[in-house]
C-alpha atoms as a PDB file:
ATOM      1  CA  UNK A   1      -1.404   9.354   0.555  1.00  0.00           C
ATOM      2  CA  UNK A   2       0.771   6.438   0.861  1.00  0.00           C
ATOM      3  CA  UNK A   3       3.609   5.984  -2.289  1.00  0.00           C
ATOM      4  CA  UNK A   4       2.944   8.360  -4.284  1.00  0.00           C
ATOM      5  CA  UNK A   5       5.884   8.665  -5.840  1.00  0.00           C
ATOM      6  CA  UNK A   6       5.966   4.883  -6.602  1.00  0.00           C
ATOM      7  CA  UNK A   7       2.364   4.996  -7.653  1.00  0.00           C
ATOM      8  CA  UNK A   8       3.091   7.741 -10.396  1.00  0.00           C
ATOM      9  CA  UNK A   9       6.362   6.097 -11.443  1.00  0.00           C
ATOM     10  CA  UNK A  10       4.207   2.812 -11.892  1.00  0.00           C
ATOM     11  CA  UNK A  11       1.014   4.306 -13.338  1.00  0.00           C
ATOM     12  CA  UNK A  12       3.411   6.495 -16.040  1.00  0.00           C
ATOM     13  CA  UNK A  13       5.030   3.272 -16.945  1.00  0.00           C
ATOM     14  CA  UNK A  14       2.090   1.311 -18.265  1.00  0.00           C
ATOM     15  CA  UNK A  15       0.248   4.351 -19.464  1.00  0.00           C
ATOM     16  CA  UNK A  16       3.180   4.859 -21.581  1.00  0.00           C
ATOM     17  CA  UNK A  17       4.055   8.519 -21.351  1.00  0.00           C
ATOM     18  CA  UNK A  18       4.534  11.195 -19.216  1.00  0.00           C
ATOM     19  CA  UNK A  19       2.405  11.843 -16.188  1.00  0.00           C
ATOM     20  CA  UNK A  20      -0.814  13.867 -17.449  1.00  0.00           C
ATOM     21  CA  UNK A  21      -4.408  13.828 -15.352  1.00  0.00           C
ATOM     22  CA  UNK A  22      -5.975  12.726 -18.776  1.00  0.00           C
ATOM     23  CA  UNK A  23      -3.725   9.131 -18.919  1.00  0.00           C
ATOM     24  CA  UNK A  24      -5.326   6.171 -18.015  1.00  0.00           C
ATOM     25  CA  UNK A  25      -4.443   2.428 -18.056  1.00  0.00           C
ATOM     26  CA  UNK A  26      -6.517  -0.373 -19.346  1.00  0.00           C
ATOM     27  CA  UNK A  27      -8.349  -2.719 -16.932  1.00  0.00           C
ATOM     28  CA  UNK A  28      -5.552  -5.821 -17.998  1.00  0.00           C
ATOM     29  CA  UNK A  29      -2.648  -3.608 -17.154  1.00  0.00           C
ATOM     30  CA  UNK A  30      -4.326  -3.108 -13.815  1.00  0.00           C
ATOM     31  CA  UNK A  31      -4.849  -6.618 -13.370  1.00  0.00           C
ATOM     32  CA  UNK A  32      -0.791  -7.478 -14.406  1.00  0.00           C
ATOM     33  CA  UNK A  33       0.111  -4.683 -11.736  1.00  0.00           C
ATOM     34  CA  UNK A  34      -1.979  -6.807  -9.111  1.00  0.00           C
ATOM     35  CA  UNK A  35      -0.467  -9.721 -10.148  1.00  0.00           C
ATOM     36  CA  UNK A  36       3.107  -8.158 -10.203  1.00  0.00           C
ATOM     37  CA  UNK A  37       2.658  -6.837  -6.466  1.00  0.00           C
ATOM     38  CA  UNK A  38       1.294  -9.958  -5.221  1.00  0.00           C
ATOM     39  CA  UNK A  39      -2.174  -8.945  -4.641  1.00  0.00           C
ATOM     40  CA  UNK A  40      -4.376 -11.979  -5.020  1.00  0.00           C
ATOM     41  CA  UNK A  41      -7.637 -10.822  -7.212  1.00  0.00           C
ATOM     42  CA  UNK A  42      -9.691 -11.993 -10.042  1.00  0.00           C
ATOM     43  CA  UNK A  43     -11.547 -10.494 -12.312  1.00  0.00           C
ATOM     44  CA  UNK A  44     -14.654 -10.076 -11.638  1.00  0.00           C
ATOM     45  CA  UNK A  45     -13.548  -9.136  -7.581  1.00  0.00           C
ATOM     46  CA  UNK A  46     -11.073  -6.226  -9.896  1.00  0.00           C
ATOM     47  CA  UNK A  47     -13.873  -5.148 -11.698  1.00  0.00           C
ATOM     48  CA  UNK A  48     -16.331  -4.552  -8.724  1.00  0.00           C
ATOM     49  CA  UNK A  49     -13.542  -2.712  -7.292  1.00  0.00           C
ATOM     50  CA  UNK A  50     -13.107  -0.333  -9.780  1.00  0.00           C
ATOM     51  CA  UNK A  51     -16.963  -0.172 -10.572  1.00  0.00           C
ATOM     52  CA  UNK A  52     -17.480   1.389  -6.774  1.00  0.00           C
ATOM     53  CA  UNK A  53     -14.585   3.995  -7.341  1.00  0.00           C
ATOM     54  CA  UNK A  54     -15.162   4.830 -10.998  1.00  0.00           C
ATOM     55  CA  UNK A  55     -18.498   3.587 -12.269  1.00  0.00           C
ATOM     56  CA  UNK A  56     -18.292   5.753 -15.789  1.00  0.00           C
ATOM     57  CA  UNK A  57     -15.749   3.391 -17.442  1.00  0.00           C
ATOM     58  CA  UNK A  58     -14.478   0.375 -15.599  1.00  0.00           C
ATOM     59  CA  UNK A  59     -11.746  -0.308 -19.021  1.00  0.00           C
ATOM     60  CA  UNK A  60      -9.854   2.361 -18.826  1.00  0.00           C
ATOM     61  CA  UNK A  61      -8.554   3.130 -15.363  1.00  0.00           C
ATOM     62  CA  UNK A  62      -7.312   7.023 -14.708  1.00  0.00           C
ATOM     63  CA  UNK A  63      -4.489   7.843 -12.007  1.00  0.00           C
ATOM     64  CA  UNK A  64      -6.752   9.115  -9.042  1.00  0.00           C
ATOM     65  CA  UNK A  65      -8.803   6.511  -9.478  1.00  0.00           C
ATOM     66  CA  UNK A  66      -5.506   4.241  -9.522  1.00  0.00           C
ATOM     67  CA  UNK A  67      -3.736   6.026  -6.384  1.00  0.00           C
ATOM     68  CA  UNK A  68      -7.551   5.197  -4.843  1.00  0.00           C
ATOM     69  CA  UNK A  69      -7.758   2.172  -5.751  1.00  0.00           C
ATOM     70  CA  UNK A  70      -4.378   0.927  -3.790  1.00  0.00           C
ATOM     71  CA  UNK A  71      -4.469   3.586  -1.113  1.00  0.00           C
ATOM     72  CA  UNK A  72      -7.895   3.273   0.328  1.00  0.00           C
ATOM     73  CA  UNK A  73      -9.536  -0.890  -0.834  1.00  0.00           C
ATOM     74  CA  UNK A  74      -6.914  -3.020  -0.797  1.00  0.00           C
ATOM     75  CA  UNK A  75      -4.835  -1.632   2.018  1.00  0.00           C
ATOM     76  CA  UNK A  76      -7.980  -1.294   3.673  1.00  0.00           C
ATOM     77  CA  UNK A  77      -8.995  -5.280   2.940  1.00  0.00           C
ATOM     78  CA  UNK A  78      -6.259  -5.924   5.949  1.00  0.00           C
ATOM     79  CA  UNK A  79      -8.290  -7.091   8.790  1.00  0.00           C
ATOM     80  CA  UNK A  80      -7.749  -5.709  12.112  1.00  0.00           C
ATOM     81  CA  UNK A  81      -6.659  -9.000  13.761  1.00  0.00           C
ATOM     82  CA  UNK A  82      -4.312  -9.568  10.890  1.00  0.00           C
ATOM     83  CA  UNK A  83      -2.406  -6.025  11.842  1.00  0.00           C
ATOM     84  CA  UNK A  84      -2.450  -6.771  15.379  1.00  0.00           C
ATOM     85  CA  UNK A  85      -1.017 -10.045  14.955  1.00  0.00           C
ATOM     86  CA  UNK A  86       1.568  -8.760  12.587  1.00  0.00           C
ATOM     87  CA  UNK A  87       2.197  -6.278  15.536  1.00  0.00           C
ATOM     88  CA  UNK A  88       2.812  -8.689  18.318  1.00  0.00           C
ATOM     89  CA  UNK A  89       5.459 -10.350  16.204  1.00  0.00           C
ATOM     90  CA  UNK A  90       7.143  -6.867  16.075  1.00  0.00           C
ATOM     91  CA  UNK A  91       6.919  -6.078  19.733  1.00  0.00           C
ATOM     92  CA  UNK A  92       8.316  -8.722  21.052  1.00  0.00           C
ATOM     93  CA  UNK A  93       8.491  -7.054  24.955  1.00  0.00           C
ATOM     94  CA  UNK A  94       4.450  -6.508  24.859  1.00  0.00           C
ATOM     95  CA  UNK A  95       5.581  -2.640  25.272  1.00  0.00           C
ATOM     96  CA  UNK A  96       2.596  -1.352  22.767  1.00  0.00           C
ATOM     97  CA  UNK A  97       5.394  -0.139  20.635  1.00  0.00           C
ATOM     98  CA  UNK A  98       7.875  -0.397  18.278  1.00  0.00           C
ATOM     99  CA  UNK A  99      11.251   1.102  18.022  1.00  0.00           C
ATOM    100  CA  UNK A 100      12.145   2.868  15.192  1.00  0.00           C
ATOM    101  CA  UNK A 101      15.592   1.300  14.961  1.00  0.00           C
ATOM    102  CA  UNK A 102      14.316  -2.183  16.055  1.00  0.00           C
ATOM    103  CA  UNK A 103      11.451  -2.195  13.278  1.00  0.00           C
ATOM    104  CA  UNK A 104      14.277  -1.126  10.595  1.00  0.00           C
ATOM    105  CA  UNK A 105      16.431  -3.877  11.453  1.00  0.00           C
ATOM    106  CA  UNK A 106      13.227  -6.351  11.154  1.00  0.00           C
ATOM    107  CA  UNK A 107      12.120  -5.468   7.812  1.00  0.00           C
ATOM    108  CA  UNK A 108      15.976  -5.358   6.336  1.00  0.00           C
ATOM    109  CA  UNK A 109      16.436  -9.089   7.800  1.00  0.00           C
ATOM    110  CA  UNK A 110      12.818 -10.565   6.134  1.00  0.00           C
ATOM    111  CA  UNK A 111      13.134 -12.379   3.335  1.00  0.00           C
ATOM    112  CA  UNK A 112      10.837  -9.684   1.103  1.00  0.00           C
ATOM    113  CA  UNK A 113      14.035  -8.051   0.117  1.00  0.00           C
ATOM    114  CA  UNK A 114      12.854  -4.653   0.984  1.00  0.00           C
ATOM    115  CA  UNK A 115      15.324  -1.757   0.392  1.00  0.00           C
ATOM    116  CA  UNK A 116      16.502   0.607   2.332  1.00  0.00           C
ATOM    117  CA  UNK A 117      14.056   3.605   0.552  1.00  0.00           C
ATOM    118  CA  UNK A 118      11.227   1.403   1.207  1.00  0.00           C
ATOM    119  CA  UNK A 119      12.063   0.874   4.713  1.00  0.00           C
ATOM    120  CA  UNK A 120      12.124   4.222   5.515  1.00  0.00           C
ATOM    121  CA  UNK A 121       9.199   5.372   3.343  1.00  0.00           C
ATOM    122  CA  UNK A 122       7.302   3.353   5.622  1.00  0.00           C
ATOM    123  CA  UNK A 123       8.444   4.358   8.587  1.00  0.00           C
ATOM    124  CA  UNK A 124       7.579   8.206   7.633  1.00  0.00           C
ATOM    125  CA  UNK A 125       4.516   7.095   7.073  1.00  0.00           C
ATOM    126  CA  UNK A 126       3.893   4.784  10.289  1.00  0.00           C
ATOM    127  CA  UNK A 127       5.661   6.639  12.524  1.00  0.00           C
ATOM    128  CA  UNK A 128       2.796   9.506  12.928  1.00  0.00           C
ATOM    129  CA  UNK A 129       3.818  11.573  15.244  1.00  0.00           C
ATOM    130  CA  UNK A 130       7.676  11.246  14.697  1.00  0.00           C
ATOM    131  CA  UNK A 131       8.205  10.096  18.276  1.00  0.00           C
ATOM    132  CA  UNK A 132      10.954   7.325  17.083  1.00  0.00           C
ATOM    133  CA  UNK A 133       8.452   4.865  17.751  1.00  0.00           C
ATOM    134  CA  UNK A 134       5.461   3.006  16.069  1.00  0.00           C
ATOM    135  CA  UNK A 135       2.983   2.662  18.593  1.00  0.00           C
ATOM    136  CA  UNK A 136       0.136  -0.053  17.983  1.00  0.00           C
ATOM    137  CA  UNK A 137      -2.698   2.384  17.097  1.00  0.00           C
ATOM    138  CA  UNK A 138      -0.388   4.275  14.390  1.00  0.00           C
ATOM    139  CA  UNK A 139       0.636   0.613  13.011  1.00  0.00           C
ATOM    140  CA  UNK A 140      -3.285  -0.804  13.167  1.00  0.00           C
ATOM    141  CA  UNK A 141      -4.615   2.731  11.493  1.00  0.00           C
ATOM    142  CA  UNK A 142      -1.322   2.219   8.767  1.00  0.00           C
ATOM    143  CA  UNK A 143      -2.307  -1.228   8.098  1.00  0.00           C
ATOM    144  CA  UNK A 144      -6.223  -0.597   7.368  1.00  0.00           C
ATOM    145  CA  UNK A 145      -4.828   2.309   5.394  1.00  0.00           C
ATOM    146  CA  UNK A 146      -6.845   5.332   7.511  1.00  0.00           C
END
């Protein structure tokens, strides 16, 4: 699982109290939190989403189907060419890989803002086999979310 500490602090924010299995948040605050992380979605796209991971209540949205919902469709919905073109831009010496040092200094010098935790949240979780590299495969497979 990707953020799952970000995911709970998130989810226990809009459902207003303290983590519990039996919490859920209402189909608007899910469509605010898209909005909020800039993930581009309507409606009726949201609640066809939900509908194939929860089909018993598509209002009321509980946190595994939330954590599913982000960390299987939409990371999923990037499209192979898009990760390897985000990849060649990273890789700059067409080596198949990325250092672990070079990648950090790329992400702290885009204009997303991302911090430091982030950074290196991802990297744990690119980084598979904690080589000090990101290889192309381990990005790709991060990228589609498998």
């Amino acid at each position: 699982m990707r953020l799952e500490r970000e995911y709970k602090e998130v989810f226990d924010f809009y459902s207003g109290a303290s983590f519990s299995k039996k919490q859920t948040i209402t189909f608007d605050q899910l469509l605010e939190i898209m909005g909020k992380v800039d993930i581009d979605v309507t409606r009726e796209e949201l609640k066809e989403i939900i509908k194939s991971i929860t089909p018993e209540d598509s209002d009321n949205i509980g946190y595994s189907a939330f954590v599913e919902l982000f960390d299987k469709r939409l990371y999923k919905d990037v499209p192979k060419h898009e990760a390897v073109e985000a990849f060649r831009l990273f890789d700059k010496e067409n080596t198949g890989k990325i250092s672990i040092n070079d990648f950090k200094h790329i992400m702290q010098n885009l204009s997303e803002g991302f911090t430091s935790v982030e950074i290196t949240e991802f990297l744990k979780l690119a980084d598979r086999n904690n080589d000090g590299f990101i290889h192309y495969k381990e990005f790709v497979d991060f990228m589609k979310g498998e």
